[in-house]
N, C-alpha and C. Protein backbone atom coordinates (compact mmCIF):
# COMPACT_ATOMS: atom_id res chain seq x y z
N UNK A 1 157.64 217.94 70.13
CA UNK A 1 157.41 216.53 69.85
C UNK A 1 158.63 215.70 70.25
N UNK A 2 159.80 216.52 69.89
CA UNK A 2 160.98 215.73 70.43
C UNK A 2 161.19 215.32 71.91
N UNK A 3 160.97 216.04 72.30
CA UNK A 3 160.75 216.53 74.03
C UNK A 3 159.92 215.20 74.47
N UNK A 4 158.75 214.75 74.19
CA UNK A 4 157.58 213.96 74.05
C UNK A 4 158.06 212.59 73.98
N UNK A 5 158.89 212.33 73.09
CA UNK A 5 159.41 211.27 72.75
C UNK A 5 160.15 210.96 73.33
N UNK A 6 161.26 211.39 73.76
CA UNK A 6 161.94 211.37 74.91
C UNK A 6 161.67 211.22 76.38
N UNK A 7 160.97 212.04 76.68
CA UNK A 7 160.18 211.91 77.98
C UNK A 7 159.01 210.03 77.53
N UNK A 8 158.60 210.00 77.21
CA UNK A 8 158.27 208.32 76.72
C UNK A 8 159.38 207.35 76.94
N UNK A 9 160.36 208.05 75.86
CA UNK A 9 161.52 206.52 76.31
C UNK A 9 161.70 206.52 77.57
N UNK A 10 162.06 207.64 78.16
CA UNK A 10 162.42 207.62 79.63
C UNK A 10 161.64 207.11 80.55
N UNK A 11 160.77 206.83 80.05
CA UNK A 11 159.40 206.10 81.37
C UNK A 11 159.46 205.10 80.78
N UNK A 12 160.31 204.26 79.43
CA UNK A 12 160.45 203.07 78.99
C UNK A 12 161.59 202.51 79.93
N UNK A 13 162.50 203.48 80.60
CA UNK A 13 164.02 203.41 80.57
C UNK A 13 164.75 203.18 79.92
N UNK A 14 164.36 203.85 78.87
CA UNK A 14 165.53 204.08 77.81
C UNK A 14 166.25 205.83 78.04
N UNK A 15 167.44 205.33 78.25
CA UNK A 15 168.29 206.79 77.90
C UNK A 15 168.76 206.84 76.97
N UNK A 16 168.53 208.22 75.88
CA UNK A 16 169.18 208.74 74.92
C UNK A 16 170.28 209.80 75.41
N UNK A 17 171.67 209.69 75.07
CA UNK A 17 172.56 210.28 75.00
C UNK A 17 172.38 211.84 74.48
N UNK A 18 171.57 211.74 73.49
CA UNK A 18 171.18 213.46 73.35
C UNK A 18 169.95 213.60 72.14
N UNK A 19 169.08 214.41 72.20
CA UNK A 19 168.39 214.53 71.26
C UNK A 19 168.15 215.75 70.08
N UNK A 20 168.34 215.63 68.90
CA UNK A 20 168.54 216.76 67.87
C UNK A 20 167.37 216.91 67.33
N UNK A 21 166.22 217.62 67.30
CA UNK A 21 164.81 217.72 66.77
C UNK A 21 165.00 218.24 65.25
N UNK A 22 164.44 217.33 64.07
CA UNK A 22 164.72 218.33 62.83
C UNK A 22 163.37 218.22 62.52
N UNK A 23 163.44 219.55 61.25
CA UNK A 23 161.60 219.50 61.22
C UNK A 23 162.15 219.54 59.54
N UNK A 24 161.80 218.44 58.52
CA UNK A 24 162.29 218.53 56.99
C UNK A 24 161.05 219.03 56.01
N UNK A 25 161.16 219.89 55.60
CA UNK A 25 160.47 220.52 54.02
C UNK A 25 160.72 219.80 52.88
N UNK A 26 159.91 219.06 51.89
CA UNK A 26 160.32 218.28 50.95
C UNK A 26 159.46 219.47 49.61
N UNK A 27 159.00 220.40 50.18
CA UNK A 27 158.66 221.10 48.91
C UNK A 27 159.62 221.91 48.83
N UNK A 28 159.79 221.97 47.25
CA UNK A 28 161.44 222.62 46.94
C UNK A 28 161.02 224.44 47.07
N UNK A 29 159.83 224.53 46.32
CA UNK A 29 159.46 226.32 46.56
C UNK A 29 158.88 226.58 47.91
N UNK A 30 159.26 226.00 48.90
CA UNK A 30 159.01 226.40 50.02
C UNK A 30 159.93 227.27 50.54
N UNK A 31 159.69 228.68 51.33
CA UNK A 31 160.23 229.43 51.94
C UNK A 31 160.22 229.42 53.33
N UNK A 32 161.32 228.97 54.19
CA UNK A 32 161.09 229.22 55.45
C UNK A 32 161.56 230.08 56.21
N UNK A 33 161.14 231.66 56.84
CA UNK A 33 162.23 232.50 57.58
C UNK A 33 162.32 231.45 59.07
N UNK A 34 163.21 231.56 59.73
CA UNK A 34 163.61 231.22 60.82
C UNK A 34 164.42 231.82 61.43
N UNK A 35 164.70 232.53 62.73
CA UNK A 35 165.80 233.37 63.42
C UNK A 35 165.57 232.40 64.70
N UNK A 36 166.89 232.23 64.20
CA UNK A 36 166.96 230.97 65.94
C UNK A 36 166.03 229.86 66.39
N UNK A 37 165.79 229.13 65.36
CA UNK A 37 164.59 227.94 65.38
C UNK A 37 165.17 227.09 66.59
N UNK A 38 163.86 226.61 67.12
CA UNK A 38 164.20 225.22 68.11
C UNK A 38 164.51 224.40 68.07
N UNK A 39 164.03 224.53 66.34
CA UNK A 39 164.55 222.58 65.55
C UNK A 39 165.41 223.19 64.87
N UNK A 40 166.48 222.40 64.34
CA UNK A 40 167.03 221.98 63.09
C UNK A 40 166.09 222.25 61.87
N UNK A 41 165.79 223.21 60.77
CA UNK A 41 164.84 223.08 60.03
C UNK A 41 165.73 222.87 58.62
N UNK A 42 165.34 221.90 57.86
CA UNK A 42 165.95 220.99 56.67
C UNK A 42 165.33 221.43 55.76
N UNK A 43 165.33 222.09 54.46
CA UNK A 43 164.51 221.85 53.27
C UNK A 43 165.31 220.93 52.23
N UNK A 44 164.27 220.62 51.64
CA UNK A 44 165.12 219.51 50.37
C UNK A 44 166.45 219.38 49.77
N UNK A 45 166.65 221.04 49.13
CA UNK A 45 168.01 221.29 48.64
C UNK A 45 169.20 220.97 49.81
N UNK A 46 168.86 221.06 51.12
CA UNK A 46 169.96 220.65 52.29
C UNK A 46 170.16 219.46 53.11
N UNK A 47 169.41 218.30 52.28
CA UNK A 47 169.65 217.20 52.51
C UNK A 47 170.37 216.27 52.58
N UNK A 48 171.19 216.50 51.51
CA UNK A 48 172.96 216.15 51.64
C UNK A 48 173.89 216.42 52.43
N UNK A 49 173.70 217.88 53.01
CA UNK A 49 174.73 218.18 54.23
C UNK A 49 174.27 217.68 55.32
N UNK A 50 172.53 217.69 55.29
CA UNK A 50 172.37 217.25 56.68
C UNK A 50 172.87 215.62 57.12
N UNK A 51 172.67 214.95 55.62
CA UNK A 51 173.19 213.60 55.68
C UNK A 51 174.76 213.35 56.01
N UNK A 52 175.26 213.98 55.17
CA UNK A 52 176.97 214.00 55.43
C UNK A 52 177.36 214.53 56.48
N UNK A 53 176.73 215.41 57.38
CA UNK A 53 176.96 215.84 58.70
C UNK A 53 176.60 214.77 59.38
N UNK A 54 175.74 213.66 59.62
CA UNK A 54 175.28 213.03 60.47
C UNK A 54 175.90 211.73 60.45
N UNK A 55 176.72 211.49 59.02
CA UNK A 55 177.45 209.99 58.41
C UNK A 55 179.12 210.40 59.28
N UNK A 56 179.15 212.13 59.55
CA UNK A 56 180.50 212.42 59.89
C UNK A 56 180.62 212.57 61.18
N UNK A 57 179.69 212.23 61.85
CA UNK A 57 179.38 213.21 63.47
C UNK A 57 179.95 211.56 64.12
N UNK A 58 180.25 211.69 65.61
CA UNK A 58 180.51 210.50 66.12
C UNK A 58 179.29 209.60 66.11
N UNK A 59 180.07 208.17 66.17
CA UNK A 59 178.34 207.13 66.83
C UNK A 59 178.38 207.28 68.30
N UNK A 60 177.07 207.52 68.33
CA UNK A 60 176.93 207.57 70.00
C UNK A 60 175.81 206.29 70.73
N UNK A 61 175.50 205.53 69.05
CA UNK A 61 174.68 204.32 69.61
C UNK A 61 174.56 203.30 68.84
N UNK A 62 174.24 201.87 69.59
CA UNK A 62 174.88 200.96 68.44
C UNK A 62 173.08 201.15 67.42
N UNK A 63 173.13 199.69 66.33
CA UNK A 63 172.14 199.50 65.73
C UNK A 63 171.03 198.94 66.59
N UNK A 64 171.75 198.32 67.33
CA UNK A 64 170.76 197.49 68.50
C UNK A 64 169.42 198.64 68.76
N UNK A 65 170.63 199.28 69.39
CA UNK A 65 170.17 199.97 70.20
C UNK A 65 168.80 201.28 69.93
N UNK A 66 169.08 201.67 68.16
CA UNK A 66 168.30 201.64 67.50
C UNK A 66 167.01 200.89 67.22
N UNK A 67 167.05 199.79 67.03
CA UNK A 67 166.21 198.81 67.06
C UNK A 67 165.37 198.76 67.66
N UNK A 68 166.12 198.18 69.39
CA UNK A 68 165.18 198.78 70.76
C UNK A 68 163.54 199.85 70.94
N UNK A 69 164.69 201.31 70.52
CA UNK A 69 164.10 202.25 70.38
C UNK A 69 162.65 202.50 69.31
N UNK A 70 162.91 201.89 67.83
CA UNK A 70 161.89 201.50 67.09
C UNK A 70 160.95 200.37 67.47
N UNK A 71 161.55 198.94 68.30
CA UNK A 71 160.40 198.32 68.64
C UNK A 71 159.82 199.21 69.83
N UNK A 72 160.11 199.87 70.63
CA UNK A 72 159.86 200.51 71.28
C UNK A 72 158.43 201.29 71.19
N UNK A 73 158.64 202.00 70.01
CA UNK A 73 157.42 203.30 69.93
C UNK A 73 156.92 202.28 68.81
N UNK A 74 156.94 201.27 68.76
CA UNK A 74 156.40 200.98 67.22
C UNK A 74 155.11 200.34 68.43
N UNK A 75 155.49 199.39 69.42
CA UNK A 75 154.48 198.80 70.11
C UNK A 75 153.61 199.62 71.23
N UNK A 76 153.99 200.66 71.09
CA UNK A 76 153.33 201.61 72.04
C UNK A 76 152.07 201.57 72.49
N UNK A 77 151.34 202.18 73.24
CA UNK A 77 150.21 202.42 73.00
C UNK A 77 148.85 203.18 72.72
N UNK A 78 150.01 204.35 71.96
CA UNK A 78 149.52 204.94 71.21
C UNK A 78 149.28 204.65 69.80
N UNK A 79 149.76 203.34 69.55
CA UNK A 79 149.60 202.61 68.34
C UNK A 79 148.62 201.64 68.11
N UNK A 80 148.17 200.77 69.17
CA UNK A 80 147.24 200.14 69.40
C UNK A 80 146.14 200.87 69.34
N UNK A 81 144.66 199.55 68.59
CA UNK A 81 143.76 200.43 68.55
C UNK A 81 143.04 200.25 69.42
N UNK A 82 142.04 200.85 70.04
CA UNK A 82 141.04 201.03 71.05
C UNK A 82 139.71 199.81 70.69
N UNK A 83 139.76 199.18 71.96
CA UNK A 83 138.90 197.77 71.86
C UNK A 83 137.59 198.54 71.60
N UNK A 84 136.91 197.93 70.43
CA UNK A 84 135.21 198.63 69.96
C UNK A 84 135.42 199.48 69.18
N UNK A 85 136.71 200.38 68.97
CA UNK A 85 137.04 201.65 68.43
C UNK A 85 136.98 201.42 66.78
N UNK A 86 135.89 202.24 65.95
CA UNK A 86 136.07 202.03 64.47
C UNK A 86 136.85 203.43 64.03
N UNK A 87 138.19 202.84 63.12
CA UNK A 87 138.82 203.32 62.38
C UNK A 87 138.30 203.59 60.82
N UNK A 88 137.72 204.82 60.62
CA UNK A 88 137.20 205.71 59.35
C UNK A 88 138.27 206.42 59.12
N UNK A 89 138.50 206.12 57.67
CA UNK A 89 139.44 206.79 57.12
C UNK A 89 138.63 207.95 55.99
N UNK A 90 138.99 209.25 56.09
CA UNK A 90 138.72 209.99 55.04
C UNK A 90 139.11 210.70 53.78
N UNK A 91 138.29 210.27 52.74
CA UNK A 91 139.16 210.44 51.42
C UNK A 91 139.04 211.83 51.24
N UNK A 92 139.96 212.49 50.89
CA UNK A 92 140.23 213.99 50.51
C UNK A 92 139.74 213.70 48.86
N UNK A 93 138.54 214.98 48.74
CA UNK A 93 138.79 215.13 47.44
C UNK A 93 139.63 216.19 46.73
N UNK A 94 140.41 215.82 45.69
CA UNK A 94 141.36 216.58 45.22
C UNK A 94 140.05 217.77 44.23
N UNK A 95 140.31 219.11 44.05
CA UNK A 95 139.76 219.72 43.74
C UNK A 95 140.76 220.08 42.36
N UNK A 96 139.67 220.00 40.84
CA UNK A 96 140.59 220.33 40.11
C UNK A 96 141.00 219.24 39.03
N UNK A 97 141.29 218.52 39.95
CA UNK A 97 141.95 217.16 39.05
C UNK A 97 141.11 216.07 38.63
N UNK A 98 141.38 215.64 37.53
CA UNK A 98 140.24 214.77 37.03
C UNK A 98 141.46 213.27 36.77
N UNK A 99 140.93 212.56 37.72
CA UNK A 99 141.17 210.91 37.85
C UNK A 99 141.63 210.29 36.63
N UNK A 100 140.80 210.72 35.50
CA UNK A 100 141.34 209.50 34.62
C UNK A 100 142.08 209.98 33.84
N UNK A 101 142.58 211.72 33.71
CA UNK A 101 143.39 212.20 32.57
C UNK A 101 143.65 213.43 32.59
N UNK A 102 143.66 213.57 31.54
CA UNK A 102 143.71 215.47 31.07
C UNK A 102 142.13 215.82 31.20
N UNK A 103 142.46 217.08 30.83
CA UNK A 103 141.01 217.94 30.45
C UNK A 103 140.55 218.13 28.82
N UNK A 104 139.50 218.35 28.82
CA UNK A 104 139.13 218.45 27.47
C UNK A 104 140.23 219.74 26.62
N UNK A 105 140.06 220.52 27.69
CA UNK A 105 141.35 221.76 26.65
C UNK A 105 142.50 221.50 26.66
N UNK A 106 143.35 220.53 27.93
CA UNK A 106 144.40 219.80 27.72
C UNK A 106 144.79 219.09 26.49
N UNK A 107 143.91 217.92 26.30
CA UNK A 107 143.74 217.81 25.02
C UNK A 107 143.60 218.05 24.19
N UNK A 108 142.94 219.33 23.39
CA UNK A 108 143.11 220.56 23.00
C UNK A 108 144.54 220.79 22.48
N UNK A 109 145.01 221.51 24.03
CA UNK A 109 146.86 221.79 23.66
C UNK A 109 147.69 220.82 22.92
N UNK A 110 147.25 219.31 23.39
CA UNK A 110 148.51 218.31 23.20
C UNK A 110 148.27 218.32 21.79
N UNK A 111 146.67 218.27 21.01
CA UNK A 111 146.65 217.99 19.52
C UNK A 111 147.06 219.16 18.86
N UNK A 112 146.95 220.33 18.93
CA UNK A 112 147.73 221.27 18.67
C UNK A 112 148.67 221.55 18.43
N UNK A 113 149.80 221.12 19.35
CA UNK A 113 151.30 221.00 19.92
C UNK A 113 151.35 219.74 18.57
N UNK A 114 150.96 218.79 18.37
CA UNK A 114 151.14 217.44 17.77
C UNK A 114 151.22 218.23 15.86
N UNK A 115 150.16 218.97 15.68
CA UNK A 115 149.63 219.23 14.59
C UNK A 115 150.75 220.16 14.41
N UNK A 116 151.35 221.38 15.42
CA UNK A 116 152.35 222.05 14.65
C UNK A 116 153.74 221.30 14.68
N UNK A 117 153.85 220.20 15.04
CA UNK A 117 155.31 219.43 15.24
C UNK A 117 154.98 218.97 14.05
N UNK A 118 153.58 218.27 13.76
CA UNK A 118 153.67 217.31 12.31
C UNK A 118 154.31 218.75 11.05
N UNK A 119 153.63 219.48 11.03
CA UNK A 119 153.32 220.82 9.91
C UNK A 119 154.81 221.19 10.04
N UNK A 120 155.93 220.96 11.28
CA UNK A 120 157.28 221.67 11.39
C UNK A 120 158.30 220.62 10.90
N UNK A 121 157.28 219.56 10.56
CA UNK A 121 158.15 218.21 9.92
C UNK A 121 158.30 218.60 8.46
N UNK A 122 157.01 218.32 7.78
CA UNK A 122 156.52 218.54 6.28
C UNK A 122 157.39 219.21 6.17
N UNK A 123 157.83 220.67 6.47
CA UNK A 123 158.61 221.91 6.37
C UNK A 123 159.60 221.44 6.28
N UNK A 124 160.27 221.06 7.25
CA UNK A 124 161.50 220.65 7.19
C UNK A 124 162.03 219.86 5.97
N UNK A 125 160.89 218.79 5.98
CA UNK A 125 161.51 217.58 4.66
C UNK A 125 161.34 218.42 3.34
N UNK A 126 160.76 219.18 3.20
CA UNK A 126 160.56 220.16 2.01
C UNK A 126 161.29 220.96 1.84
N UNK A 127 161.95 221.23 2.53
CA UNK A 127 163.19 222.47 2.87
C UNK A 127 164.82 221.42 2.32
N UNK A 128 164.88 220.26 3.23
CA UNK A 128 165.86 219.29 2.94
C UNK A 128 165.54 218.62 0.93
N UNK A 129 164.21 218.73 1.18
CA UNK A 129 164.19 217.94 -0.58
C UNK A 129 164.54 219.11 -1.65
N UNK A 130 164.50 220.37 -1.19
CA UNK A 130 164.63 221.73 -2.74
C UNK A 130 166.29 221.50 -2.21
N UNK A 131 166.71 221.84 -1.09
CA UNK A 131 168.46 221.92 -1.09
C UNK A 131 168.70 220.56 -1.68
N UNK A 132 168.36 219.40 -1.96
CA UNK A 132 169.21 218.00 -3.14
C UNK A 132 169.13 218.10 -4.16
């Protein structure tokens, strides 16, 4: 994809000085083996170095120039939509999860959990009122 993007600017005439492909994991129990990846591969916990490596590395371009590059792919035309073309979006149903709350045995647990916190109160104040 990096490759892609690049080859684009370049038929924009834009030259990039160099390109670093990272591919980031934001799920923390994610496992990734990698031996000699193509990208840069980031998971969550290494987000800080990758940041502080990149705040420490030289500038090799202004903000402008940044800018450029974002109006760039932002107006593309792979972004534009296709004249006549209807855009359907599809809703995923989540399997499992119920929209407006808990579950009936959820609820269940929480009054439960509630009933032995109240019953671990009583105890307590009964315990504090024989020791006065």
């Amino acid at each position: 994809m990096s490759q892609a993007v690049q080859n684009y600017l370049v038929r924009c005439d834009i030259l990039l000085p160099g390109i670093e492909p990272v591919l980031f994991f934001s799920q923390p129990g994610l496992h990734v083996e990698s031996v000699q990846p193509v990208t840069r591969i980031i998971q969550r916990d290494g987000i800080d170095r990758f940041v502080t490596s990149i705040l420490q590395s030289p500038i090799i371009m202004s903000s402008s120039d940044g800018q450029v590059i974002a109006d760039v792919l932002l107006n593309s035309e792979a972004n534009q939509p296709q004249a006549g073309a209807k855009h359907e979006f599809q809703t995923k149903k989540v399997s499992g999860a119920n929209k407006k709350g808990l579950k009936p045995w959820q609820w269940l647990l929480v009054g439960l959990l509630v009933l032995f916190i109240f019953l671990a109160l009583i105890a307590l104040i009964y315990i504090f009122m024989m020791t006065v």
